[in-house]
PDB file of N, CA and C in Angstrom:
ATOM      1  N   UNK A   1     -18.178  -9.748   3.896  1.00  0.00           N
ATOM      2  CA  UNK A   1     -17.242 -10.639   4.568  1.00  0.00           C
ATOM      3  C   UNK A   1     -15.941 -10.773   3.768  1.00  0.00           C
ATOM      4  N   UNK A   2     -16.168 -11.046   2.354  1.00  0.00           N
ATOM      5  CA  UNK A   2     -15.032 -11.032   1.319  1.00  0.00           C
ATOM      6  C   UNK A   2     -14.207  -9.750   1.764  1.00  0.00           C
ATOM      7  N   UNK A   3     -14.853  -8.580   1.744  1.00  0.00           N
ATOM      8  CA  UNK A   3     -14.041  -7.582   1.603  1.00  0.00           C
ATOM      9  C   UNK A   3     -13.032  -6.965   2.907  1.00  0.00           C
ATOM     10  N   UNK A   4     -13.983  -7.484   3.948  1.00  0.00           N
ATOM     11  CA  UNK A   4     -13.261  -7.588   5.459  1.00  0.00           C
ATOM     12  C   UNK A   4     -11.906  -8.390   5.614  1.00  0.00           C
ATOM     13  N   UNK A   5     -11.999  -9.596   4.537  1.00  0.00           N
ATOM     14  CA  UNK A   5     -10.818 -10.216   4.838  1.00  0.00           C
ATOM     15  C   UNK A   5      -9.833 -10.122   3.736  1.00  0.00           C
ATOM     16  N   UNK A   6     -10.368  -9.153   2.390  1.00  0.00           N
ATOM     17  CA  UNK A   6      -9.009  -8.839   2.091  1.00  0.00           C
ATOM     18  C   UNK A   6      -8.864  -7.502   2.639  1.00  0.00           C
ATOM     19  N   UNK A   7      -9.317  -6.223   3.166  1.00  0.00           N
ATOM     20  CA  UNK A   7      -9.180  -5.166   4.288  1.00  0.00           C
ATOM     21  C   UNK A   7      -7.654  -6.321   5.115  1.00  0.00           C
ATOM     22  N   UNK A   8      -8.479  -6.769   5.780  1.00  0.00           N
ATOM     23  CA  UNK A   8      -7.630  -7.622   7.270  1.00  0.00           C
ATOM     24  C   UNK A   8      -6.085  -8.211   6.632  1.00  0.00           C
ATOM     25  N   UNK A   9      -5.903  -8.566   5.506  1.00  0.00           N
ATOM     26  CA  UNK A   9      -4.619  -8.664   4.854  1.00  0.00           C
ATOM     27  C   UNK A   9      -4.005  -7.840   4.206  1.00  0.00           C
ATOM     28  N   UNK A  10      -3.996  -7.165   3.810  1.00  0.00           N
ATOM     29  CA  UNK A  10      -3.535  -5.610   3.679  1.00  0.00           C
ATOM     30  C   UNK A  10      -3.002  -5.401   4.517  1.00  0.00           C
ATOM     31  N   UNK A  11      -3.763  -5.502   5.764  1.00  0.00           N
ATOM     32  CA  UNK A  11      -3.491  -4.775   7.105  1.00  0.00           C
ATOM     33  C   UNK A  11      -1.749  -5.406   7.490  1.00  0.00           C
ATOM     34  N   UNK A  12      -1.820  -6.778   7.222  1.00  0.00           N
ATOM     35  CA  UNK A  12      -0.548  -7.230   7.616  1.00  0.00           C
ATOM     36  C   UNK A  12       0.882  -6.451   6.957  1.00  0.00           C
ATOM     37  N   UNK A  13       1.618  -6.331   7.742  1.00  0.00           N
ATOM     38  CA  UNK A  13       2.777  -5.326   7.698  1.00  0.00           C
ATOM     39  C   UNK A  13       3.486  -6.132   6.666  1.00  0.00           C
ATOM     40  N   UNK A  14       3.576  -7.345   6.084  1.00  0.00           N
ATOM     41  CA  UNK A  14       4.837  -7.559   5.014  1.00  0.00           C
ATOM     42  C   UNK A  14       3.928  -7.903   3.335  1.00  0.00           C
ATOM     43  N   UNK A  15       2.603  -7.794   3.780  1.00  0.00           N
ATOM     44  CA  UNK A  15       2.341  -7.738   2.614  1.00  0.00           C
ATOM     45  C   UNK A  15       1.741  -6.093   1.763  1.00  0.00           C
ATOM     46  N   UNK A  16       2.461  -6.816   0.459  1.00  0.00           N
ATOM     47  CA  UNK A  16       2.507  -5.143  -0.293  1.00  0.00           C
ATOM     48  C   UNK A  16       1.479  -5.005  -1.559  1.00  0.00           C
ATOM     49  N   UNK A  17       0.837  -6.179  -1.743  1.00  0.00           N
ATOM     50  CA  UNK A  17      -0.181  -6.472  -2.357  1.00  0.00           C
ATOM     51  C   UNK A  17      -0.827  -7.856  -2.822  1.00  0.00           C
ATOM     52  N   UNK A  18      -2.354  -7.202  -3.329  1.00  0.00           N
ATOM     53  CA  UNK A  18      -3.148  -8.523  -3.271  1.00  0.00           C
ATOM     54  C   UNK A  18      -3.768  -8.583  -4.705  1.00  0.00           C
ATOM     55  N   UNK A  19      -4.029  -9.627  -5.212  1.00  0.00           N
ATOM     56  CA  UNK A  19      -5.010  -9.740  -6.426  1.00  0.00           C
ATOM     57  C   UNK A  19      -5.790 -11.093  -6.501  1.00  0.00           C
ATOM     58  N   UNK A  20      -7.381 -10.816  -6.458  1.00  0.00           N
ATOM     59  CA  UNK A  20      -8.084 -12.213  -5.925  1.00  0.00           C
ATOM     60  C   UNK A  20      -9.013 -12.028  -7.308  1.00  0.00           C
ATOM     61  N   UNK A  21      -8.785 -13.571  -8.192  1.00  0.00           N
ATOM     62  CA  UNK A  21      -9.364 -13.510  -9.445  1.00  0.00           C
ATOM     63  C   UNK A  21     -10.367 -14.753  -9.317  1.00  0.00           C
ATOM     64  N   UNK A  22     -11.427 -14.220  -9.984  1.00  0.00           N
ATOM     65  CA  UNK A  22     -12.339 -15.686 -10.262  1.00  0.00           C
ATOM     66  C   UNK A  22     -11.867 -16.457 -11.317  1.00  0.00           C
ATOM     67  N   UNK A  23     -12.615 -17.966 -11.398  1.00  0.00           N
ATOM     68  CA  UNK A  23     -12.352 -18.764 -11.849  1.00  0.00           C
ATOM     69  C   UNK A  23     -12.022 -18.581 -13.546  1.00  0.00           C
ATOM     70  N   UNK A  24     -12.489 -17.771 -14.119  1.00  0.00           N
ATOM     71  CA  UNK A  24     -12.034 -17.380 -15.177  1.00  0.00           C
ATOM     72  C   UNK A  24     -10.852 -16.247 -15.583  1.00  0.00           C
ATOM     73  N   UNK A  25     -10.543 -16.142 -14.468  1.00  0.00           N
ATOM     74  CA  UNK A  25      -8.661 -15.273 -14.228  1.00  0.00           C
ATOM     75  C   UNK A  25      -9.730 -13.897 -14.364  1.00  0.00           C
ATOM     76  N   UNK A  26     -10.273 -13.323 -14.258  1.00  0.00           N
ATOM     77  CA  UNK A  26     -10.897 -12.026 -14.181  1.00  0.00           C
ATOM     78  C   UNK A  26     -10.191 -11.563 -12.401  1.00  0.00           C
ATOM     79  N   UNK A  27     -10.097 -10.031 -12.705  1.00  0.00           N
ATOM     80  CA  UNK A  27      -9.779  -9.962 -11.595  1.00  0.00           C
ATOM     81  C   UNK A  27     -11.109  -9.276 -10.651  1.00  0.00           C
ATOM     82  N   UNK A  28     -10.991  -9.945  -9.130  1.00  0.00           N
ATOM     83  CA  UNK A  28     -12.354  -9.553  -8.351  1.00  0.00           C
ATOM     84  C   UNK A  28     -11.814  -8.165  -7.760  1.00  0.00           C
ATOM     85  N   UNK A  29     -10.560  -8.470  -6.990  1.00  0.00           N
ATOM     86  CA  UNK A  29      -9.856  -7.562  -6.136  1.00  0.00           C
ATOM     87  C   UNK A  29      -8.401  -7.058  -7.056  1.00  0.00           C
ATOM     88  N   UNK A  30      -8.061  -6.145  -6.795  1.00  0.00           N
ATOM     89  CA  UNK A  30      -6.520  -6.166  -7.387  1.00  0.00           C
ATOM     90  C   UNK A  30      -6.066  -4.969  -6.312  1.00  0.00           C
ATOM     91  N   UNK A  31      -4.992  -4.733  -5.775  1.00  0.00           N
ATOM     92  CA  UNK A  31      -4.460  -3.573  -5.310  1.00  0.00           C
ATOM     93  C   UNK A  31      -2.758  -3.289  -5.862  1.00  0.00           C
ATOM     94  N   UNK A  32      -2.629  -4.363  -6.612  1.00  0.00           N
ATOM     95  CA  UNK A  32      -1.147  -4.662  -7.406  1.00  0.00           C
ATOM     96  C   UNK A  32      -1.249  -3.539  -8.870  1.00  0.00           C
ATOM     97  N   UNK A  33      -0.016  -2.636  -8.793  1.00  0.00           N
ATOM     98  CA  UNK A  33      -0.510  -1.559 -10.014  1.00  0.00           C
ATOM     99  C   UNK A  33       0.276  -2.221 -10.957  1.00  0.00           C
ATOM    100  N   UNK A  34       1.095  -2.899 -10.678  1.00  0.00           N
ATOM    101  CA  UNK A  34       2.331  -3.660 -11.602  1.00  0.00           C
ATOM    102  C   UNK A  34       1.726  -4.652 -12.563  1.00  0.00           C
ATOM    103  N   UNK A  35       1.107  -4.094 -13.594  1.00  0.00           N
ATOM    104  CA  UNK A  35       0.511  -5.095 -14.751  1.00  0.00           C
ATOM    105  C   UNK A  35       0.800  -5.928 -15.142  1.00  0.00           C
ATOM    106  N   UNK A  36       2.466  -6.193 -15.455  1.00  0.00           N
ATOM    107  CA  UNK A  36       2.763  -7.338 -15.712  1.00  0.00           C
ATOM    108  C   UNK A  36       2.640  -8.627 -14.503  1.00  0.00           C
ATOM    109  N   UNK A  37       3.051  -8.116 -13.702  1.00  0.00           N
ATOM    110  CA  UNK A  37       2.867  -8.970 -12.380  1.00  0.00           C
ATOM    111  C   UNK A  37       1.579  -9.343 -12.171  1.00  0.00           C
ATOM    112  N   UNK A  38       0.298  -8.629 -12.433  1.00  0.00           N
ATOM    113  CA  UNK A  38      -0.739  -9.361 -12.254  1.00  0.00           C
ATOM    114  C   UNK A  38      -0.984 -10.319 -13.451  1.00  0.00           C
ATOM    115  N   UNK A  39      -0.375  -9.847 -14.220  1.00  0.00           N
ATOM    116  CA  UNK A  39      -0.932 -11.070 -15.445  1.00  0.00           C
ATOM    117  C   UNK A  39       0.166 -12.276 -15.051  1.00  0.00           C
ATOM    118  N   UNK A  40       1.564 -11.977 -14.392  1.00  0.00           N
ATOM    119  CA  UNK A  40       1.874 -13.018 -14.440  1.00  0.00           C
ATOM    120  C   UNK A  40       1.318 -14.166 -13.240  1.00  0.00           C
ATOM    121  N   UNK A  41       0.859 -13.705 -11.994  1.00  0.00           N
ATOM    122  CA  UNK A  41      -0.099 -14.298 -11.249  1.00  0.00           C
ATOM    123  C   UNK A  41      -1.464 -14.712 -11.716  1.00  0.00           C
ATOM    124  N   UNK A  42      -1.691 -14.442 -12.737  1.00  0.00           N
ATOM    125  CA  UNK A  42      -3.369 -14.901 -13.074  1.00  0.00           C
ATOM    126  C   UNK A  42      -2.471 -15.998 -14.111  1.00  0.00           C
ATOM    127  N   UNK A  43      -1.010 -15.955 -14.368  1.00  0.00           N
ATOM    128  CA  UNK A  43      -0.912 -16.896 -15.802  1.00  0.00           C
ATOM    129  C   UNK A  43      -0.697 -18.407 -14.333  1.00  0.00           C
ATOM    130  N   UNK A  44      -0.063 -18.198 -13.603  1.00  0.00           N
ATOM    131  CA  UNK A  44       0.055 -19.421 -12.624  1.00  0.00           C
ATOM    132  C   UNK A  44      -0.821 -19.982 -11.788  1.00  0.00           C
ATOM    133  N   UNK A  45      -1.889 -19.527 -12.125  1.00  0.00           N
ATOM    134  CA  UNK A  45      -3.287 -19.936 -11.648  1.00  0.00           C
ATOM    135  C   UNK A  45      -4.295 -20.975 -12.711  1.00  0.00           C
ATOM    136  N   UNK A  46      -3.692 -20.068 -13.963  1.00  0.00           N
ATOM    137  CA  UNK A  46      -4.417 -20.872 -14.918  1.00  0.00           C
ATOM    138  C   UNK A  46      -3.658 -22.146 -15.136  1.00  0.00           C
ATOM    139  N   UNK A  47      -2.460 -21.988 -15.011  1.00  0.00           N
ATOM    140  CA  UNK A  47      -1.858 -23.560 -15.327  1.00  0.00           C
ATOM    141  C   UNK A  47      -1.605 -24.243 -14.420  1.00  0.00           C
ATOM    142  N   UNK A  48      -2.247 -24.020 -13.207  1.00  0.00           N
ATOM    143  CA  UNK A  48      -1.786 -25.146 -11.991  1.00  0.00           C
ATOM    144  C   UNK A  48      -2.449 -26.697 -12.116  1.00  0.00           C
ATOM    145  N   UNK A  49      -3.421 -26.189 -12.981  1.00  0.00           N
ATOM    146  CA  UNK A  49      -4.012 -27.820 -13.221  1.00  0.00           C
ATOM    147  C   UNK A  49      -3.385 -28.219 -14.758  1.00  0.00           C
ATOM    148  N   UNK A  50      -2.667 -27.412 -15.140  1.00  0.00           N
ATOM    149  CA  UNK A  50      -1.385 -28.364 -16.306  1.00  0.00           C
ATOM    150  C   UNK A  50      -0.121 -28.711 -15.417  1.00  0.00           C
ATOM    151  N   UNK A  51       0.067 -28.018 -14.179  1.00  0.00           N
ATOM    152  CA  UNK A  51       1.196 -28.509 -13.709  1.00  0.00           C
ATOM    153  C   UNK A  51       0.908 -29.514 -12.074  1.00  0.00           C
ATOM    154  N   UNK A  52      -0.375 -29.570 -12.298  1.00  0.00           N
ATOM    155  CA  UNK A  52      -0.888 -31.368 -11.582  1.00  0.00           C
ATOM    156  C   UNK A  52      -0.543 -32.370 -12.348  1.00  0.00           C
ATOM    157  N   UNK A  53      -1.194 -32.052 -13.888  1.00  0.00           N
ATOM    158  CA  UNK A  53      -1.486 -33.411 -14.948  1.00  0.00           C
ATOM    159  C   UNK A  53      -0.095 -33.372 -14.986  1.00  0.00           C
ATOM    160  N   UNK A  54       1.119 -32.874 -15.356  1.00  0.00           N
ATOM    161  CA  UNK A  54       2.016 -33.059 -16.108  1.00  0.00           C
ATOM    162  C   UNK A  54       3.023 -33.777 -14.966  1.00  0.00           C
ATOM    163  N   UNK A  55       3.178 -33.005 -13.525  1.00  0.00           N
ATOM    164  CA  UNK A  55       3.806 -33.864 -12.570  1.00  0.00           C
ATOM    165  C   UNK A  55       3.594 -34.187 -11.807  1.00  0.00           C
ATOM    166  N   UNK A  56       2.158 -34.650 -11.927  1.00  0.00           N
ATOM    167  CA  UNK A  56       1.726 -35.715 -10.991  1.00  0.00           C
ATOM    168  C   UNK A  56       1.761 -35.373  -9.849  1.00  0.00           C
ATOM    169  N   UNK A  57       1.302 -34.220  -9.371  1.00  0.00           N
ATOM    170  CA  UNK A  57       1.616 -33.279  -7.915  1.00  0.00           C
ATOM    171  C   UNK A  57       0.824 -33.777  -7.338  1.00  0.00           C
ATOM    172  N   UNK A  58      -0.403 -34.185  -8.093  1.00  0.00           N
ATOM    173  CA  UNK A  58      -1.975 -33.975  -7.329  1.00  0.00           C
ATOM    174  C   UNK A  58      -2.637 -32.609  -7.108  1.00  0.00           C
ATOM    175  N   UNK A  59      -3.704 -32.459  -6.260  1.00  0.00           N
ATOM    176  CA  UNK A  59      -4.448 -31.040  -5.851  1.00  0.00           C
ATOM    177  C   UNK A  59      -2.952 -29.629  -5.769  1.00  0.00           C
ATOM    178  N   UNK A  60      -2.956 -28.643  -6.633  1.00  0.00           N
ATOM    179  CA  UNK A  60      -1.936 -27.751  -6.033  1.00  0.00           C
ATOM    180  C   UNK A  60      -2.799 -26.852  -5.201  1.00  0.00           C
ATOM    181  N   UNK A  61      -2.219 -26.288  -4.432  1.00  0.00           N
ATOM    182  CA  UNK A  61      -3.742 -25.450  -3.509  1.00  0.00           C
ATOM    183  C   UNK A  61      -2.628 -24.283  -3.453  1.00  0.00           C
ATOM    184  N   UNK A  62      -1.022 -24.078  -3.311  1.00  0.00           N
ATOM    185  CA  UNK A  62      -0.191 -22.521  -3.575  1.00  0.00           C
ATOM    186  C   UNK A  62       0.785 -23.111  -4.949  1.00  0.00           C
ATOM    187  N   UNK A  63       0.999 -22.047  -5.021  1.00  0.00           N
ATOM    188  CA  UNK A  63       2.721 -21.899  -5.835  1.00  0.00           C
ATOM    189  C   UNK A  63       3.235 -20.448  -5.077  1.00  0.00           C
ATOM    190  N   UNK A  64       4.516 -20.834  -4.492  1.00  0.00           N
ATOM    191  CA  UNK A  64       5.387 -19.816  -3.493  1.00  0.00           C
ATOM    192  C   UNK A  64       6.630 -19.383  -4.715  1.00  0.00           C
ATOM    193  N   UNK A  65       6.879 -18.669  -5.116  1.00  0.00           N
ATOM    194  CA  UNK A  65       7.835 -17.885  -5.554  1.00  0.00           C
ATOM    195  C   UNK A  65       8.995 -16.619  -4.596  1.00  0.00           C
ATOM    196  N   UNK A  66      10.194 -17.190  -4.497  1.00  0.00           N
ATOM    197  CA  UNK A  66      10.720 -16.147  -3.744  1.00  0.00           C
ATOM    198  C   UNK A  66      12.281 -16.269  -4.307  1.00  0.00           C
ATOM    199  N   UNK A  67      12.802 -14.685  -4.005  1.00  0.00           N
ATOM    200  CA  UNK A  67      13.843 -14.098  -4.615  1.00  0.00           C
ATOM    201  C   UNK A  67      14.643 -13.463  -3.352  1.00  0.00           C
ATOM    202  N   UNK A  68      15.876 -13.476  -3.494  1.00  0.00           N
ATOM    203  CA  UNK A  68      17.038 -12.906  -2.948  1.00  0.00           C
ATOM    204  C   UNK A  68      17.052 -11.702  -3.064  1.00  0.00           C
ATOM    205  N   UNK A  69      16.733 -10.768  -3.992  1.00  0.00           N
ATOM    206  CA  UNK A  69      16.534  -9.527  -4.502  1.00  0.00           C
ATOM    207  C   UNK A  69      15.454  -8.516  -4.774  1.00  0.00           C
ATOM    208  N   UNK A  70      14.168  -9.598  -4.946  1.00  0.00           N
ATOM    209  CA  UNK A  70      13.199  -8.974  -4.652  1.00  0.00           C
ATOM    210  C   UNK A  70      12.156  -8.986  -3.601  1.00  0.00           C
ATOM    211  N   UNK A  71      10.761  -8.587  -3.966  1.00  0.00           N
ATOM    212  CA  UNK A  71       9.700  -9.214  -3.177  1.00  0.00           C
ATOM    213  C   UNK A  71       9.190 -10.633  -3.626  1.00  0.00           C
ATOM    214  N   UNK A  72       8.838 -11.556  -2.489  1.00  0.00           N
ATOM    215  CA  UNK A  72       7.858 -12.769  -2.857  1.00  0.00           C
ATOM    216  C   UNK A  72       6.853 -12.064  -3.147  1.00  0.00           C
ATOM    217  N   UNK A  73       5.969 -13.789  -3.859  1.00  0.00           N
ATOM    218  CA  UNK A  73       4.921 -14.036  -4.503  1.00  0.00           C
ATOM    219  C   UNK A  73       4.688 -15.135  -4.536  1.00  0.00           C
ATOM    220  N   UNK A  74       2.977 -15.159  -3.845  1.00  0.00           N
ATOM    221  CA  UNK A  74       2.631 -16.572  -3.103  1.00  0.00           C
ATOM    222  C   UNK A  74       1.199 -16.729  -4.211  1.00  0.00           C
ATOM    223  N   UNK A  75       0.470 -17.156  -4.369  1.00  0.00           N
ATOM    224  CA  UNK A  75      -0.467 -17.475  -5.332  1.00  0.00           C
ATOM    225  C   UNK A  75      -1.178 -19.215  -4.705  1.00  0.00           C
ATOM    226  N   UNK A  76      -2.497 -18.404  -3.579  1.00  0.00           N
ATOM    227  CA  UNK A  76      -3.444 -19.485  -3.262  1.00  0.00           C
ATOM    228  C   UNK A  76      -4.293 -19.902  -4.369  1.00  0.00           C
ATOM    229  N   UNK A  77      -4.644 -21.293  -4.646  1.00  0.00           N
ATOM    230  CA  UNK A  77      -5.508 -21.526  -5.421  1.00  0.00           C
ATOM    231  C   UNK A  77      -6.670 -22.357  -5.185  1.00  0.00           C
ATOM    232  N   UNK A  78      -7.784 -21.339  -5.071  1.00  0.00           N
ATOM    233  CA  UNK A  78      -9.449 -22.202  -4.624  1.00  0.00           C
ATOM    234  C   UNK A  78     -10.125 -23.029  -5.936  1.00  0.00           C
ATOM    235  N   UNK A  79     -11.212 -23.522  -5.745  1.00  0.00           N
ATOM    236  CA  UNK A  79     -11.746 -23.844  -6.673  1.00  0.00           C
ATOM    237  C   UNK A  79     -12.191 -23.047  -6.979  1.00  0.00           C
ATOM    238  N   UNK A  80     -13.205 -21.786  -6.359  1.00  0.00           N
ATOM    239  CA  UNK A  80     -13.692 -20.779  -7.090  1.00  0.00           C
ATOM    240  C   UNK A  80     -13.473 -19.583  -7.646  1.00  0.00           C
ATOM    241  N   UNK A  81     -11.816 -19.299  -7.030  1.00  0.00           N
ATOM    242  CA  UNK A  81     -11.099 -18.027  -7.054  1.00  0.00           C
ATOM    243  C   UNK A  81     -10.016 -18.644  -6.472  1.00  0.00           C
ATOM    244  N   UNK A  82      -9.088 -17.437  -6.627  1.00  0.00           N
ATOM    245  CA  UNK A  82      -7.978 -17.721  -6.210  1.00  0.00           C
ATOM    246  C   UNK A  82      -7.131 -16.364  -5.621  1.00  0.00           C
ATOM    247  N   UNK A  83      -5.725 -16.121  -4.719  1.00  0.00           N
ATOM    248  CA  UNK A  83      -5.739 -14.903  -4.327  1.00  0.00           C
ATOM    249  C   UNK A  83      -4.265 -15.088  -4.605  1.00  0.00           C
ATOM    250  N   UNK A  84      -3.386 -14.047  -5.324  1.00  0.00           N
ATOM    251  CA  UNK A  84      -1.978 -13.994  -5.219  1.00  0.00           C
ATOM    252  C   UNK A  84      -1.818 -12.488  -4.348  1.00  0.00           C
ATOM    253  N   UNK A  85      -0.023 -13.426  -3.797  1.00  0.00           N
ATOM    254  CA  UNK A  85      -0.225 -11.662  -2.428  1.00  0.00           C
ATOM    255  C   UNK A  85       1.111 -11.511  -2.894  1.00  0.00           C
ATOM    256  N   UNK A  86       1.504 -10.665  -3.003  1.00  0.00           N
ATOM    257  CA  UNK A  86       3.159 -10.232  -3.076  1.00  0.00           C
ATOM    258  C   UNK A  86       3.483  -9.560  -1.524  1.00  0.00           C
ATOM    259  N   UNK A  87       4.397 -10.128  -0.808  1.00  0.00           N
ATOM    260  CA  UNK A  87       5.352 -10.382   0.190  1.00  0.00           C
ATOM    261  C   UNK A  87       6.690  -9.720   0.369  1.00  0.00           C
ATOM    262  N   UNK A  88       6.931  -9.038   1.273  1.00  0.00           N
ATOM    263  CA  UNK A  88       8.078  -8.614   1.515  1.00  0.00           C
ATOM    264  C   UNK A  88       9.244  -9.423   1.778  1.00  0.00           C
ATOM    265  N   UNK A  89      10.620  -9.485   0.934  1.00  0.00           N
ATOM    266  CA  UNK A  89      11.113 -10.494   0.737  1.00  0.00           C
ATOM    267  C   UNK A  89      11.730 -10.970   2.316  1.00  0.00           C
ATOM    268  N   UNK A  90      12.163 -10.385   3.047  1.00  0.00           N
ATOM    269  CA  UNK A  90      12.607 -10.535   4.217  1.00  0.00           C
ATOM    270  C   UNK A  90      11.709 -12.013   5.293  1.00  0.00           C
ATOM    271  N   UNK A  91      10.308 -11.808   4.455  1.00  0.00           N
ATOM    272  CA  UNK A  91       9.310 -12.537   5.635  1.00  0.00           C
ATOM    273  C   UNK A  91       9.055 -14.203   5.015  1.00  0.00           C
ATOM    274  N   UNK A  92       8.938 -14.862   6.098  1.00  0.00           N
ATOM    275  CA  UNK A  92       9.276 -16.275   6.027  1.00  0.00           C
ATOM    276  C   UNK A  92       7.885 -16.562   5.053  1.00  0.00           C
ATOM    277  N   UNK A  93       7.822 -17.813   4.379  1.00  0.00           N
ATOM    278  CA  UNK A  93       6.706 -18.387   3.663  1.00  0.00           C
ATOM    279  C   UNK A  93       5.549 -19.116   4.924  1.00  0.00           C
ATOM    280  N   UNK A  94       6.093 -19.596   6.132  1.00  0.00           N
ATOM    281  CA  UNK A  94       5.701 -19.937   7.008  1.00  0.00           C
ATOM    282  C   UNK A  94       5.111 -19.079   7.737  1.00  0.00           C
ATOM    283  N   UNK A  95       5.494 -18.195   7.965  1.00  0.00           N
ATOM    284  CA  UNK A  95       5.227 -17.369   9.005  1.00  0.00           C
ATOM    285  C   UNK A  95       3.925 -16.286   7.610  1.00  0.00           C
ATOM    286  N   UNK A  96       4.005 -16.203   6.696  1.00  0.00           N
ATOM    287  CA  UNK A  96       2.987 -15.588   5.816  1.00  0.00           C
ATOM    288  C   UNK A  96       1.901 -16.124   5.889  1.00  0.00           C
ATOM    289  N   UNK A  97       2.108 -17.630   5.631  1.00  0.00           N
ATOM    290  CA  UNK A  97       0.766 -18.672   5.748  1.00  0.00           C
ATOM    291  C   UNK A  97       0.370 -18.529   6.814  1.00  0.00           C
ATOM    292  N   UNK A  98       0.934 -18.401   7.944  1.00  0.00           N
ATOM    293  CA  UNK A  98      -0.338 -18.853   9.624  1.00  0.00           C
ATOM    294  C   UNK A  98      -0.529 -17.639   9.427  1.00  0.00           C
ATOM    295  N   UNK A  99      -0.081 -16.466   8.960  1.00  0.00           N
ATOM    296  CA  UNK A  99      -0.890 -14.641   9.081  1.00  0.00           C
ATOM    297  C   UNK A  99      -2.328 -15.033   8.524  1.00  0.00           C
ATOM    298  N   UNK A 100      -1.962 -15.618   7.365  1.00  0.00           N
ATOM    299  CA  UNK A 100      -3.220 -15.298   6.242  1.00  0.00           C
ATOM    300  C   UNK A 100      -3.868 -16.697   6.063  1.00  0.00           C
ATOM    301  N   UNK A 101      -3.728 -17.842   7.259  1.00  0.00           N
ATOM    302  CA  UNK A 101      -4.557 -19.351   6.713  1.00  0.00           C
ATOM    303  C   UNK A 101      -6.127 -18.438   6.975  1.00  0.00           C
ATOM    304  N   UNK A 102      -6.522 -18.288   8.264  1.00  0.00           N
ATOM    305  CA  UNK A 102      -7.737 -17.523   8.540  1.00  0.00           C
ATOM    306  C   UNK A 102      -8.397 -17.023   7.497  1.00  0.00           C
ATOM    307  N   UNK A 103      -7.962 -15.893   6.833  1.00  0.00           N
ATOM    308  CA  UNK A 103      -8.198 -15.362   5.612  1.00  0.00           C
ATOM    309  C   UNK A 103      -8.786 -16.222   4.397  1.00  0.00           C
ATOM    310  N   UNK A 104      -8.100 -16.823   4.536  1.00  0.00           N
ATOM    311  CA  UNK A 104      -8.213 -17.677   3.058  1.00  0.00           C
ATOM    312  C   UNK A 104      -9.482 -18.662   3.010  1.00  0.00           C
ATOM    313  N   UNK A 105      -9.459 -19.455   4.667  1.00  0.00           N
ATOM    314  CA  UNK A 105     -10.619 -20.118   4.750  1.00  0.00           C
ATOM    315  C   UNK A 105     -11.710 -18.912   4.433  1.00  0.00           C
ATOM    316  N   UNK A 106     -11.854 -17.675   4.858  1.00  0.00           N
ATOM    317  CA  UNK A 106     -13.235 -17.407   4.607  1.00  0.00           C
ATOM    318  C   UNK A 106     -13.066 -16.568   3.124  1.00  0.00           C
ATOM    319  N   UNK A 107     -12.363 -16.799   2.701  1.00  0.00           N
ATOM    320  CA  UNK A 107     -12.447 -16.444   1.053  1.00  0.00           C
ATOM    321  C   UNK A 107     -12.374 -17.855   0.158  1.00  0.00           C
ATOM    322  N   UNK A 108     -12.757 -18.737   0.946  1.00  0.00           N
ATOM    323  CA  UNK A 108     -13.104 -19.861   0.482  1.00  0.00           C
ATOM    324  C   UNK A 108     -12.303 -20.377  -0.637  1.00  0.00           C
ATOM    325  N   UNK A 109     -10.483 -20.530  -0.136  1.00  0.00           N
ATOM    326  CA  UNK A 109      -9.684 -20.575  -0.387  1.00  0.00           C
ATOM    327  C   UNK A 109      -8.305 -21.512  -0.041  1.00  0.00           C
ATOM    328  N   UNK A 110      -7.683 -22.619  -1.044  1.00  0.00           N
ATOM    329  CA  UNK A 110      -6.948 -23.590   0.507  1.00  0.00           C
ATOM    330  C   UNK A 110      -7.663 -24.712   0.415  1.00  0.00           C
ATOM    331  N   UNK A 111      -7.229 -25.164   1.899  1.00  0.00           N
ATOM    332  CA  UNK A 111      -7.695 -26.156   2.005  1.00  0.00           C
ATOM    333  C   UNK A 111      -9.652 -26.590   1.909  1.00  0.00           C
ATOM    334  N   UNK A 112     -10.116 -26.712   0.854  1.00  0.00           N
ATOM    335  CA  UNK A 112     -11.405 -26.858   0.696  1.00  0.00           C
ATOM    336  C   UNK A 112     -11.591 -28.876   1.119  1.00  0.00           C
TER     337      UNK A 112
END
């Protein structure tokens, strides 16, 4: 089922890659060859619960990153895993999320 629904996001035309790490930043999935980029998505996963405590956000469940020049980078965060997707910069943050909410619920991901 896991693997059907990262298959099924792939599939979507603006995304250009995926990396879904367990709770200890290990990676489960990766299709991102850009090394630094995956480490820097596994580093904003690990500190989303320093950047609750510190500003008082509460639960973070994404961090959206986007550039004028490049591709986005969206980074869901589950309790048990978590999935960062890199995005074609052209495509809305809105319109990424309703592609991939589906997804995420059954990668048990989001809104838990």
């Amino acid at each position: 089922m896991e693997e059907d629904a990262i298959d099924q996001i792939m599939q979507i035309k603006q995304i250009k890659g995926i990396i879904q790490t367990n709770t200890e930043g290990e990676d489960i999935v990766s299709t991102i060859e850009d090394e630094q980029l995956s480490h820097f998505m596994r580093f904003l996963v690990s500190y989303a619960p320093l950047f609750e405590e510190t500003a008082e956000l509460g639960s973070i469940k994404s961090i959206i990153l986007t550039s004028n020049k490049n591709d986005n980078l969206g980074v869901f965060i589950g309790k048990e895993r978590s999935l960062g997707i890199l995005f074609a910069r052209g495509c809305s943050v809105k319109k990424l999320y309703s592609q991939i909410k589906i997804f995420l619920k059954k990668l048990s991901i989001g809104d838990e």
